[in-house]
C-alpha atoms as a PDB file:
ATOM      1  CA  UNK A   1      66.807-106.151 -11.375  1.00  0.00           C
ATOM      2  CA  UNK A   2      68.445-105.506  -8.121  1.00  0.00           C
ATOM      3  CA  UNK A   3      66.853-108.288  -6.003  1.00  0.00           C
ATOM      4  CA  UNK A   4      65.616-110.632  -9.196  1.00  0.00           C
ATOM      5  CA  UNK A   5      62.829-112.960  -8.333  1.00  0.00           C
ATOM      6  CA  UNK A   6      62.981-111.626  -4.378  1.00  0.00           C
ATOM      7  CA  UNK A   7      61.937-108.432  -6.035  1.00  0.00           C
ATOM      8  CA  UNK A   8      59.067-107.091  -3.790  1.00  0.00           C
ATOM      9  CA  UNK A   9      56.197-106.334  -6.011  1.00  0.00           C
ATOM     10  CA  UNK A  10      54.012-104.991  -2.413  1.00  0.00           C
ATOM     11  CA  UNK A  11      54.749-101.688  -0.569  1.00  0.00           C
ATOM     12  CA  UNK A  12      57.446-101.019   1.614  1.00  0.00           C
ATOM     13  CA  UNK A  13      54.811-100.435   4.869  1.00  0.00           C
ATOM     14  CA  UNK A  14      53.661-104.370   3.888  1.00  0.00           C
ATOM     15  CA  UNK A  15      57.881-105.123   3.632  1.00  0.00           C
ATOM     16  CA  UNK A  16      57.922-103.905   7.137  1.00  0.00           C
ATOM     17  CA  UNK A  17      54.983-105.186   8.946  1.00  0.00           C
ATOM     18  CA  UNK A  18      55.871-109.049   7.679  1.00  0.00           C
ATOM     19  CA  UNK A  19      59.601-108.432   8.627  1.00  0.00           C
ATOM     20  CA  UNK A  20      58.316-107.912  12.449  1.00  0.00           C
ATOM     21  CA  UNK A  21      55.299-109.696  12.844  1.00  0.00           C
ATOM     22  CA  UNK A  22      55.443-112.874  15.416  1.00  0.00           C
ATOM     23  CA  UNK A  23      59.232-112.247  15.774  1.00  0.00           C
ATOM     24  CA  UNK A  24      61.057-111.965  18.758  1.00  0.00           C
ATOM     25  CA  UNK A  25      62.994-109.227  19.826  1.00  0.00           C
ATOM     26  CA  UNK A  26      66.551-109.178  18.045  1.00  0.00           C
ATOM     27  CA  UNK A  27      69.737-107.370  18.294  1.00  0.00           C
ATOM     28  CA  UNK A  28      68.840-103.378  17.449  1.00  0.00           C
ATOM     29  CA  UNK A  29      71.833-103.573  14.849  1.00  0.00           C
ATOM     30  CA  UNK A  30      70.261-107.140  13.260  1.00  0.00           C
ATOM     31  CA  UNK A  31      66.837-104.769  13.087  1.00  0.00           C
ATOM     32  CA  UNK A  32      68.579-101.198  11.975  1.00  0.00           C
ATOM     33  CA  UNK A  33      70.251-102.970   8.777  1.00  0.00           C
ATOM     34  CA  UNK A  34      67.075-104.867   8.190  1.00  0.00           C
ATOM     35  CA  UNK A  35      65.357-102.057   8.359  1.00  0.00           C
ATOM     36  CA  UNK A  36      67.938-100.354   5.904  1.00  0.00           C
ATOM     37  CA  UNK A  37      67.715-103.016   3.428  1.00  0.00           C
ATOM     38  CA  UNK A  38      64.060-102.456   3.200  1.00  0.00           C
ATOM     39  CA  UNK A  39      64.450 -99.431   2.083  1.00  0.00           C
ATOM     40  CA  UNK A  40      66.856 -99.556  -0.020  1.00  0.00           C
ATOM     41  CA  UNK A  41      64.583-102.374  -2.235  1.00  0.00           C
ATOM     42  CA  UNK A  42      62.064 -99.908  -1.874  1.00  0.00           C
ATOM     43  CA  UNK A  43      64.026 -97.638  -3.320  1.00  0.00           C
ATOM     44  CA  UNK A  44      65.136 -99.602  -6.625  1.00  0.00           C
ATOM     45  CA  UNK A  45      61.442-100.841  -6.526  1.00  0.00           C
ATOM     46  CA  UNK A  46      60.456 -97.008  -7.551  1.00  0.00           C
ATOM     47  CA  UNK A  47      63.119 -96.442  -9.225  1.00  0.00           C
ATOM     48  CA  UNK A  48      64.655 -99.138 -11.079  1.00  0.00           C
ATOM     49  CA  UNK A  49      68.207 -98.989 -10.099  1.00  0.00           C
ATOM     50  CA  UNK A  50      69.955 -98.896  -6.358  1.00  0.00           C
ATOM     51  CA  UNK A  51      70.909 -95.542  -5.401  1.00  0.00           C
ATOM     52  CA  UNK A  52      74.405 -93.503  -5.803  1.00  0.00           C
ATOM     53  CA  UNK A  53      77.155 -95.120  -4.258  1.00  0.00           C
ATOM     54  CA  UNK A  54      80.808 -94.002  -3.493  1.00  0.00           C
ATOM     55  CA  UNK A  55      83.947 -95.834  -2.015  1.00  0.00           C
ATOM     56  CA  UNK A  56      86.839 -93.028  -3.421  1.00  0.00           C
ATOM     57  CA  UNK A  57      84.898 -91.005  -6.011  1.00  0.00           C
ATOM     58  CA  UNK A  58      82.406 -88.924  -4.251  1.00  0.00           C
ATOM     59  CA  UNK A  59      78.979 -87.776  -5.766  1.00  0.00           C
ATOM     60  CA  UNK A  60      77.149 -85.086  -4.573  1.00  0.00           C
ATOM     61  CA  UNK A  61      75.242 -87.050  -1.713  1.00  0.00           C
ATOM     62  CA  UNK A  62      75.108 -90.927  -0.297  1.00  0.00           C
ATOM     63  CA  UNK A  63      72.604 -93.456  -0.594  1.00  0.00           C
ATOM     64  CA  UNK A  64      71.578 -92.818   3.361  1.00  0.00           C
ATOM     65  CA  UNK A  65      70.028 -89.767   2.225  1.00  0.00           C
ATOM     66  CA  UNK A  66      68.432 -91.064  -0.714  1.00  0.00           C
ATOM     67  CA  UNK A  67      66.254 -93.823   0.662  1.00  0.00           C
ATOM     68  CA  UNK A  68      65.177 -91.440   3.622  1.00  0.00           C
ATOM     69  CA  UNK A  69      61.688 -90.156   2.064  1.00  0.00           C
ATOM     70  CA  UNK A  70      61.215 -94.045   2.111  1.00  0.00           C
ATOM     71  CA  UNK A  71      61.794 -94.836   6.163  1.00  0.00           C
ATOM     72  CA  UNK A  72      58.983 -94.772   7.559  1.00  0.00           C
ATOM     73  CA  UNK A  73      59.073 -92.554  10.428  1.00  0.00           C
ATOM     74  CA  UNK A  74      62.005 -90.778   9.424  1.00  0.00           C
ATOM     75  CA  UNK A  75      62.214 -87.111   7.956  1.00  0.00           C
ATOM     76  CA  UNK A  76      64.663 -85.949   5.425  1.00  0.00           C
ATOM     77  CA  UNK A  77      66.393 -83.371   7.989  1.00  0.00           C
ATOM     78  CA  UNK A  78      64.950 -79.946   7.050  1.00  0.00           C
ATOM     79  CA  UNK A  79      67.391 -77.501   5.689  1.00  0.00           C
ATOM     80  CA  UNK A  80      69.201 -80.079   3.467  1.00  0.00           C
ATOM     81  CA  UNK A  81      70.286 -79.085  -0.157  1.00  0.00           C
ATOM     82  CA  UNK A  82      70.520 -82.803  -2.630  1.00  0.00           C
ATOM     83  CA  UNK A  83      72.009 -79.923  -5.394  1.00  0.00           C
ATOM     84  CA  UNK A  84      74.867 -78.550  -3.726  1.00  0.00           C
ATOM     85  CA  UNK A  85      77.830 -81.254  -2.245  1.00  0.00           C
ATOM     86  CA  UNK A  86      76.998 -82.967   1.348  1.00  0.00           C
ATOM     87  CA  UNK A  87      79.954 -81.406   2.734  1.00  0.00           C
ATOM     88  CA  UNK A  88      78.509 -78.003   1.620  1.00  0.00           C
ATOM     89  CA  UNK A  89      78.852 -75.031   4.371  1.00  0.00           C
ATOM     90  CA  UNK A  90      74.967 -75.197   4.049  1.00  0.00           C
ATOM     91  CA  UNK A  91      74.587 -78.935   5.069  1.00  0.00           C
ATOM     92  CA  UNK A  92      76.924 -79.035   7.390  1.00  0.00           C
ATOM     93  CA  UNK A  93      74.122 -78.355  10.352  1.00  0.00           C
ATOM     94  CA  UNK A  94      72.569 -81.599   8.851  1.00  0.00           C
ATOM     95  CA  UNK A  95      74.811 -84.210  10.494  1.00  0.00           C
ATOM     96  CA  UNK A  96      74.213 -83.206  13.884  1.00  0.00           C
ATOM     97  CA  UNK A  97      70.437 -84.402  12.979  1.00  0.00           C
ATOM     98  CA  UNK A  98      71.331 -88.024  12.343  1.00  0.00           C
ATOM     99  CA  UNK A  99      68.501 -90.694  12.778  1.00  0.00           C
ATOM    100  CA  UNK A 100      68.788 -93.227  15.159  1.00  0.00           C
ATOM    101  CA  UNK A 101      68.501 -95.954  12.282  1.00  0.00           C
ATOM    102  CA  UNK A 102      72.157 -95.002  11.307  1.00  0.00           C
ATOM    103  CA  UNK A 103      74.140 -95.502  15.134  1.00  0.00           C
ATOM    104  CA  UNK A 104      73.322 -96.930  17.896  1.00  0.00           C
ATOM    105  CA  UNK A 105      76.228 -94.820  19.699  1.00  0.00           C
ATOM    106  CA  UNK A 106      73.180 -92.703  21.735  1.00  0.00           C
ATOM    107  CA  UNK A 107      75.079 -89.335  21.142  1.00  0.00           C
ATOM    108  CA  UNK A 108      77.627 -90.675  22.847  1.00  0.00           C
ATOM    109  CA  UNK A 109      81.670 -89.626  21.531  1.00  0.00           C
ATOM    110  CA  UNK A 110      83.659 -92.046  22.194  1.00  0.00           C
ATOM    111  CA  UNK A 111      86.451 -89.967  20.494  1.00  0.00           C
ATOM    112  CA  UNK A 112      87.176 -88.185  23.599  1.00  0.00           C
ATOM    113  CA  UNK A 113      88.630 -90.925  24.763  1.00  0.00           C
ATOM    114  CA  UNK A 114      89.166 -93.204  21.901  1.00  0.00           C
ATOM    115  CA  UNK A 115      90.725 -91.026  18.694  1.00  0.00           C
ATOM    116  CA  UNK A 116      89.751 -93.574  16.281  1.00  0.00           C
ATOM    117  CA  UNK A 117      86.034 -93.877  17.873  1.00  0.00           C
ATOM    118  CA  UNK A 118      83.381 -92.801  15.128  1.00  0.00           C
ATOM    119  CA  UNK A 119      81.953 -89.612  16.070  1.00  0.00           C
ATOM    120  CA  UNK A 120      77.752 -89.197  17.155  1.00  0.00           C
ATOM    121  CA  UNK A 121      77.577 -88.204  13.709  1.00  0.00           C
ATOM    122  CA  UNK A 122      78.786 -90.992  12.081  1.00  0.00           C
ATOM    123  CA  UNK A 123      77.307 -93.964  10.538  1.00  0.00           C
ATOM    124  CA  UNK A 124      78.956 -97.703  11.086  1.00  0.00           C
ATOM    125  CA  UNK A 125      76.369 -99.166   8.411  1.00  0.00           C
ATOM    126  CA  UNK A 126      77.850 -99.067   5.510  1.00  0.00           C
ATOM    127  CA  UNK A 127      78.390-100.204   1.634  1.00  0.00           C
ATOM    128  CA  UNK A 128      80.114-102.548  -0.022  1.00  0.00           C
ATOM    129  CA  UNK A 129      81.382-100.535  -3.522  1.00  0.00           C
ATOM    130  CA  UNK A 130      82.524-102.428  -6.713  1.00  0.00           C
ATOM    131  CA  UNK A 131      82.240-103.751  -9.845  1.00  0.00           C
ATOM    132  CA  UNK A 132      82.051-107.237  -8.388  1.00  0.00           C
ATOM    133  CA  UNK A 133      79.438-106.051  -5.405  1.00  0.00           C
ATOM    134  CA  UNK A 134      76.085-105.155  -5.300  1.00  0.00           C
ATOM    135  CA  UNK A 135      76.478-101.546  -5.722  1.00  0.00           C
ATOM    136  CA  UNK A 136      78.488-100.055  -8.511  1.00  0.00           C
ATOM    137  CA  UNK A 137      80.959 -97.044  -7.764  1.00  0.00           C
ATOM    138  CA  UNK A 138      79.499 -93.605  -8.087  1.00  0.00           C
ATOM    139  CA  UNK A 139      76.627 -94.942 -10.524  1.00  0.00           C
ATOM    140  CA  UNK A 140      73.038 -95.929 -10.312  1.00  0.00           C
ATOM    141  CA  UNK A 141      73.288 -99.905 -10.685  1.00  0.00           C
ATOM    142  CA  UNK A 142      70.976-102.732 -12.065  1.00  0.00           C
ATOM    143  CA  UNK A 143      72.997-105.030 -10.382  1.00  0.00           C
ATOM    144  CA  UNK A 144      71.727-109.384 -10.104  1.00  0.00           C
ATOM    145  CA  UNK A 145      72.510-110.977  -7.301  1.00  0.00           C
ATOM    146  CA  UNK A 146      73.184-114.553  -9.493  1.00  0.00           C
ATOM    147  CA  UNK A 147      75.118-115.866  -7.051  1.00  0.00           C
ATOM    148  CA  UNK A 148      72.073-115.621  -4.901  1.00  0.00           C
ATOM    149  CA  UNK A 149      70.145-113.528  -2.963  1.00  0.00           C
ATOM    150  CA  UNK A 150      70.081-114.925   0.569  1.00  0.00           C
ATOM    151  CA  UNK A 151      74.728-115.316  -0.037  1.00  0.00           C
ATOM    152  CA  UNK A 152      75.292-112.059  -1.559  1.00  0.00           C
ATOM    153  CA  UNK A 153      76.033-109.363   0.966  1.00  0.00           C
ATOM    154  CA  UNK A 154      74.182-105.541   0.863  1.00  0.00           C
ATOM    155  CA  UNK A 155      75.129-104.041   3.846  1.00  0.00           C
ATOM    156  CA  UNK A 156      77.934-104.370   6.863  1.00  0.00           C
ATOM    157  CA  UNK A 157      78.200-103.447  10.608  1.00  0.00           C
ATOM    158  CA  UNK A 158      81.788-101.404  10.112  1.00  0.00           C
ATOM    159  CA  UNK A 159      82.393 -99.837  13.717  1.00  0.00           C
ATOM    160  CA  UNK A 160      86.092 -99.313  13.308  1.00  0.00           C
ATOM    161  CA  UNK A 161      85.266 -96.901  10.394  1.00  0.00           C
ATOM    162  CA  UNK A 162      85.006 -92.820  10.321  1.00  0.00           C
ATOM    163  CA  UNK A 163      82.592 -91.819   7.684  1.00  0.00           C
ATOM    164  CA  UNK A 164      79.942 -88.840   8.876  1.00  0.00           C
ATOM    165  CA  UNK A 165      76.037 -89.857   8.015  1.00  0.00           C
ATOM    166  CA  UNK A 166      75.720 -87.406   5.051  1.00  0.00           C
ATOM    167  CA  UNK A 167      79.168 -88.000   3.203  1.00  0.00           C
ATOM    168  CA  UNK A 168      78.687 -90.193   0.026  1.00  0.00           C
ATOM    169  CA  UNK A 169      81.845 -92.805   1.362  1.00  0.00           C
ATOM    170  CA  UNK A 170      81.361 -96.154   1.902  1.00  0.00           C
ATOM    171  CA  UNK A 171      83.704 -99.331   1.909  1.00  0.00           C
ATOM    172  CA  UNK A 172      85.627-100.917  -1.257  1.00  0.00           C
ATOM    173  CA  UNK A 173      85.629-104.690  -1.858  1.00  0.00           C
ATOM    174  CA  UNK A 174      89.118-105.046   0.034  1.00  0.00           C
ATOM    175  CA  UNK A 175      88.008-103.141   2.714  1.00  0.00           C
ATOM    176  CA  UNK A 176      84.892-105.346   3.329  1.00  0.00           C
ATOM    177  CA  UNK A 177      87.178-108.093   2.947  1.00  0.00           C
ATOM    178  CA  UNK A 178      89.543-106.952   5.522  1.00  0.00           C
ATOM    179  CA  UNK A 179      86.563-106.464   7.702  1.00  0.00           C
ATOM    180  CA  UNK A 180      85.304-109.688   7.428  1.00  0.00           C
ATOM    181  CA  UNK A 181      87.948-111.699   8.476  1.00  0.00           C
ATOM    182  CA  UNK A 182      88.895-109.443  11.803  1.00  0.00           C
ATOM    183  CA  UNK A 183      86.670-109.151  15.442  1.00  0.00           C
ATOM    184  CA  UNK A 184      84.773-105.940  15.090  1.00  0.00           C
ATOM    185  CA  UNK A 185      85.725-103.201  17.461  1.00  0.00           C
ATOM    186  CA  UNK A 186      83.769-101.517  19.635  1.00  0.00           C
ATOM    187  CA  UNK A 187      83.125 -99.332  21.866  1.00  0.00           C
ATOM    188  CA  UNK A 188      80.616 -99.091  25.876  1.00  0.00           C
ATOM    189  CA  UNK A 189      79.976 -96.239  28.286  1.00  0.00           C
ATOM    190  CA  UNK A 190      80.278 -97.159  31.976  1.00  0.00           C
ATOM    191  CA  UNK A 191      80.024 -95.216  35.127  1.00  0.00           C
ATOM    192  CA  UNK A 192      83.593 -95.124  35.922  1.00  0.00           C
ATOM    193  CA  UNK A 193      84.994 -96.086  32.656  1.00  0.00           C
ATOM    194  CA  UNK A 194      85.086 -96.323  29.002  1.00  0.00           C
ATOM    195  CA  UNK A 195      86.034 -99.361  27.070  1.00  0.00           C
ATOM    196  CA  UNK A 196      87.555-100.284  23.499  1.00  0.00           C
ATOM    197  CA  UNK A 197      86.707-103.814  23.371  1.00  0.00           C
ATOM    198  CA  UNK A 198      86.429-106.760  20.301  1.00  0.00           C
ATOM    199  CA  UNK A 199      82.985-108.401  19.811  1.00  0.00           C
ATOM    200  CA  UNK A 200      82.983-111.942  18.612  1.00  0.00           C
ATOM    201  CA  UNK A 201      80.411-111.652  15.845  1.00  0.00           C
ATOM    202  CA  UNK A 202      79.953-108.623  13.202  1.00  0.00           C
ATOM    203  CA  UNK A 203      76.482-107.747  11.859  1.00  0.00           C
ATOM    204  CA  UNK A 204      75.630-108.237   7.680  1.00  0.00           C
ATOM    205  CA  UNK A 205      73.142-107.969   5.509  1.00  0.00           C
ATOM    206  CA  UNK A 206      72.295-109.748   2.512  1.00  0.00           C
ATOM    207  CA  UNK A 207      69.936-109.154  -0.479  1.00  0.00           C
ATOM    208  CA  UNK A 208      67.827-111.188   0.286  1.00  0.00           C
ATOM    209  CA  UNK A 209      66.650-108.624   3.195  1.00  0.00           C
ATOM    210  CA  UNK A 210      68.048-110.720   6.362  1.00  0.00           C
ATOM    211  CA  UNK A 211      70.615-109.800   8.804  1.00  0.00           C
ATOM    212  CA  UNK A 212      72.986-111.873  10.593  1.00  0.00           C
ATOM    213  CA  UNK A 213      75.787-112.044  13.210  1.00  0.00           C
ATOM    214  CA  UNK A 214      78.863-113.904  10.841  1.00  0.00           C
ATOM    215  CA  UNK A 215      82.307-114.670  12.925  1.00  0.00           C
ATOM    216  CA  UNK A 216      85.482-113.681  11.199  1.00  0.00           C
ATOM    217  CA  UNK A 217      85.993-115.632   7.798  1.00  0.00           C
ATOM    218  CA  UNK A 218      88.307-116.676   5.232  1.00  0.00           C
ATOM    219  CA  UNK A 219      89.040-113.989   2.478  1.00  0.00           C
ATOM    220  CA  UNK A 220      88.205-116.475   0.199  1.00  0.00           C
ATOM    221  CA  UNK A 221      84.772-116.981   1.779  1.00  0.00           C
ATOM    222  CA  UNK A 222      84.148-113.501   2.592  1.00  0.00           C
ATOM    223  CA  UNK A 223      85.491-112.814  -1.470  1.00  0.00           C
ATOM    224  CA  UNK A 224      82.526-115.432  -2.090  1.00  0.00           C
ATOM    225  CA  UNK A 225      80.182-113.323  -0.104  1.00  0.00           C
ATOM    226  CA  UNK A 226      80.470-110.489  -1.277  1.00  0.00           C
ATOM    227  CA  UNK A 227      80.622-110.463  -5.180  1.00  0.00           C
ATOM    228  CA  UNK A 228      76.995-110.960  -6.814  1.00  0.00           C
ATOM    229  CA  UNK A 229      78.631-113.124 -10.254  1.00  0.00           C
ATOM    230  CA  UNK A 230      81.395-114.906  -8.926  1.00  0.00           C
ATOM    231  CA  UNK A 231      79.902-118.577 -10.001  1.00  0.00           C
ATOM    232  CA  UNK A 232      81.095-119.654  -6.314  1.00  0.00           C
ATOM    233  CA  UNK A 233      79.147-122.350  -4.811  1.00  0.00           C
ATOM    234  CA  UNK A 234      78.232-121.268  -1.075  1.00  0.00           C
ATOM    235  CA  UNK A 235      76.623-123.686   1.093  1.00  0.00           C
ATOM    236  CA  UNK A 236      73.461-122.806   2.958  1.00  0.00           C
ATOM    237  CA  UNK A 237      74.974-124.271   6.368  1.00  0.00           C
ATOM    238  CA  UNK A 238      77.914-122.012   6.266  1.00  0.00           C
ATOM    239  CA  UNK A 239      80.800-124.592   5.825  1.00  0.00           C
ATOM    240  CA  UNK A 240      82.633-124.018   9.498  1.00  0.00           C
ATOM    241  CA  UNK A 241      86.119-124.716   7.991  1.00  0.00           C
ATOM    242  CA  UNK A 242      85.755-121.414   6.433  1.00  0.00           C
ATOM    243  CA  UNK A 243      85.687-119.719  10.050  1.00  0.00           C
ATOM    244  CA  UNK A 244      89.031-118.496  11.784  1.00  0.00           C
ATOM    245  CA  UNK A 245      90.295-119.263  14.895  1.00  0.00           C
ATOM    246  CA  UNK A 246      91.696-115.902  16.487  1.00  0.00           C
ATOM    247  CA  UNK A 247      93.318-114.303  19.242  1.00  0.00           C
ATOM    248  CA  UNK A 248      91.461-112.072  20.390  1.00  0.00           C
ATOM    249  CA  UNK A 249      92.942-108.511  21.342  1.00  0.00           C
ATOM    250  CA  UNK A 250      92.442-107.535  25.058  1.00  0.00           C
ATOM    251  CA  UNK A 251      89.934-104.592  25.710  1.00  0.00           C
ATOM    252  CA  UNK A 252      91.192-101.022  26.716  1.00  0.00           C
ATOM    253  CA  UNK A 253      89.904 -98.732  29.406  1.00  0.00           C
ATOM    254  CA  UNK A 254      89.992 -95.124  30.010  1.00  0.00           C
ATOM    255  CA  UNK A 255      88.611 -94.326  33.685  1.00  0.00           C
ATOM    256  CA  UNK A 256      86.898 -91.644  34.143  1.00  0.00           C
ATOM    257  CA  UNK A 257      89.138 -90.172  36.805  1.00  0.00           C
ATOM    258  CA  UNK A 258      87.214 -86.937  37.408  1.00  0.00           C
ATOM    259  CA  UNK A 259      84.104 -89.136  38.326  1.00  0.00           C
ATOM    260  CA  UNK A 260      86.000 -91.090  40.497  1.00  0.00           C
ATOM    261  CA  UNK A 261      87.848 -88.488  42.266  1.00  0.00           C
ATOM    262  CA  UNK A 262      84.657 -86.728  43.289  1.00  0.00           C
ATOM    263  CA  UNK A 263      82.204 -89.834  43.480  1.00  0.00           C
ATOM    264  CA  UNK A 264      84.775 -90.978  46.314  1.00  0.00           C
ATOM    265  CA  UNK A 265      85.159 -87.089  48.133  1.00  0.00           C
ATOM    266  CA  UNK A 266      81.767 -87.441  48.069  1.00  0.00           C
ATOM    267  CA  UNK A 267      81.139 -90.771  49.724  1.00  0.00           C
ATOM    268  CA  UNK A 268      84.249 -89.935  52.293  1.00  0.00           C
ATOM    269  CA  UNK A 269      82.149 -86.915  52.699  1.00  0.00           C
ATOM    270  CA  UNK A 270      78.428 -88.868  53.805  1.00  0.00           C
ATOM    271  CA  UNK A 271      80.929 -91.490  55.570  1.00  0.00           C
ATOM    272  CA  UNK A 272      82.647 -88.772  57.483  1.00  0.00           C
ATOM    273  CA  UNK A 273      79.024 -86.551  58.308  1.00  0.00           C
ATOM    274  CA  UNK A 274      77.294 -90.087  59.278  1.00  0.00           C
ATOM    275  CA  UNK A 275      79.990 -90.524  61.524  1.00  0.00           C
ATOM    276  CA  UNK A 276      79.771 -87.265  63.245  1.00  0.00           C
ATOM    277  CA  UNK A 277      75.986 -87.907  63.356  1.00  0.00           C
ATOM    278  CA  UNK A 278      76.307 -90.888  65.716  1.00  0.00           C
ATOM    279  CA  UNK A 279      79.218 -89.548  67.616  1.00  0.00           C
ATOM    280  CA  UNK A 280      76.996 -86.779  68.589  1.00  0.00           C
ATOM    281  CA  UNK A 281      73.735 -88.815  68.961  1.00  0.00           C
ATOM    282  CA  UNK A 282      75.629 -91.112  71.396  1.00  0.00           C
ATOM    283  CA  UNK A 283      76.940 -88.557  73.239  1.00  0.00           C
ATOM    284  CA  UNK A 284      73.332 -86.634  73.617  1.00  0.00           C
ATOM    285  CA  UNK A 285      71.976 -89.902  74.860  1.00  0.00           C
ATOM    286  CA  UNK A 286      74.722 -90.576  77.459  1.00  0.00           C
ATOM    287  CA  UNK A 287      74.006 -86.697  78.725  1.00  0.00           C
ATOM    288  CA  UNK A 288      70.258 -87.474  78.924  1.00  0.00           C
ATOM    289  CA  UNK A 289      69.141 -87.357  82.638  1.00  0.00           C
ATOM    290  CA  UNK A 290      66.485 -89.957  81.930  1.00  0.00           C
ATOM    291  CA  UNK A 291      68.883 -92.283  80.636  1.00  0.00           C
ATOM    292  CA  UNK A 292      69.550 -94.609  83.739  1.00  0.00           C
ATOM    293  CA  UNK A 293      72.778 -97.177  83.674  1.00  0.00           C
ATOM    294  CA  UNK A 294      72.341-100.765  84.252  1.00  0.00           C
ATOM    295  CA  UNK A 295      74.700-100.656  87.079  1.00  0.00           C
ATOM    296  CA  UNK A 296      72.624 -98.705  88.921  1.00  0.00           C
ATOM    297  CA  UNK A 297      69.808-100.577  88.249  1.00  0.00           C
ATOM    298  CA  UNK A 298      71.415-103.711  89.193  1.00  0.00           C
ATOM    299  CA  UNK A 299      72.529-102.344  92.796  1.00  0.00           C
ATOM    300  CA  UNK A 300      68.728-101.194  93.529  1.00  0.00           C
ATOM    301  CA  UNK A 301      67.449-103.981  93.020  1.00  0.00           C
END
């Protein structure tokens, strides 16, 4: 089956409590795909096969939906039809209810200033699709990771991708090769300013359940990673002559000029008022009859 002898034969709760207990806290991504992955085995645990996956042909609804009734302390949003298509005039309403599990964006769109920014509603966690992967295009799959568990890769960080929560679209083996052998893009809210920038390290998953930040890699590496039969031999130490040396793109901001504008009429404002203030406080207290001058003192004495 899916996850051969790491097949979890306890329940997912049990899955979750080992996954966190004694260890430290971890990058939110590291935990959200981890916490994916879990319930996605949980899933083909029940019922015998990984759920419906799509990179071109579209069924009626993704995987994301699927494995919700098997998140712990997540809902299936209410109003949500699995017989009609995800892009339904019914479901639409659904992907402003996204769970927090699938971005880590905070509700934040980063299209207003960024076109290419994924929306609130989108996911960046996504598939890899084919024959050669884990997941099988728009079928239920049995798939083996021979190639082993802990090298074969479920799940990847995709930030520079559009694809809404609900839609049953996820990334094709050239894609996720692409991917892995580029910076990943994304994307901060600041005061003043918004930025584009390139992270050094990109978040996977791998059958085997565990996450990890990878650098950008060789497409004959990342090839290696991601098929489930390919016979390759991949070392456990993750052979560094496989890694890529590259120049990294310079972020972009946006400033957020309205903000500026009336953050500084604002603090000209205070300046100018404080000003005023001890202008007129000095002058009160050289008009106060009980104020004496030095010089005066001075000569009476």
């Amino acid at each position: 089956m899916f996850f051969g002898r790491f097949r979890c034969q306890h329940s997912f709760a049990v899955w979750v409590e080992l996954a966190q207990a004694n260890q430290p806290p971890r990058n939110p991504i590291l935990n959200d795909l981890k916490y994916l992955s879990l319930g996605v085995h949980d899933y083909e645990s029940k019922h015998g096969s990984l759920p419906f996956a799509a990179s071109e042909a579209h069924p009626r609804s993704s995987w994301r939906l699927a494995i919700l009734p098997l998140l712990q302390f997540v809902d299936v949003p209410a109003g949500y039809d699995f017989s009609i298509p995800w892009n339904a005039p019914g479901n639409q309403s659904v992907l402003e209810k996204i769970p927090e599990c699938y971005t880590y964006y905070e509700g934040f769109d980063f299209t207003l200033y960024f076109p290419n920014a994924p929306r609130p509603t989108d996911t960046c966690y996504l598939a890899v699709v084919d024959d050669r992967a884990m997941w099988l295009p728009g079928r239920t799959s049995r798939s083996v990771a021979r190639d082993g568990a802990s090298t074969t890769v479920l799940l990847i960080e995709a930030p520079e991708m559009r694809v809404p929560w609900t839609e049953p679209r996820d990334l094709t083996f050239d894609e996720a090769v692409d991917l892995l052998g580029k910076p990943v893009r994304r994307y901060a809210d600041h005061w003043f300013w918004v930025v584009e920038y390139y992270g050094y390290t990109r978040a996977v998953n791998f059958v085997d359940v565990h996450s990890q930040q990878i650098t950008p890699i060789s497409k004959e590496y990342a090839s290696a990673l991601l098929t489930r039969h390919g016979g390759e031999n991949i070392p456990d130490d993750r052979v560094r002559e496989h890694y890529l040396h590259l120049d990294w793109p310079k972020p972009a901001y946006v400033y957020k000029w309205s903000r500026i504008i009336v953050c500084s009429i604002a603090a000209a404002a205070v300046g100018f008022l404080l000003g005023r203030f001890i202008y007129a406080r000095g002058r009160r207290r050289a008009a106060s009859p009980t104020m004496v001058p030095l010089t005066h003192i001075g000569a009476a004495q």
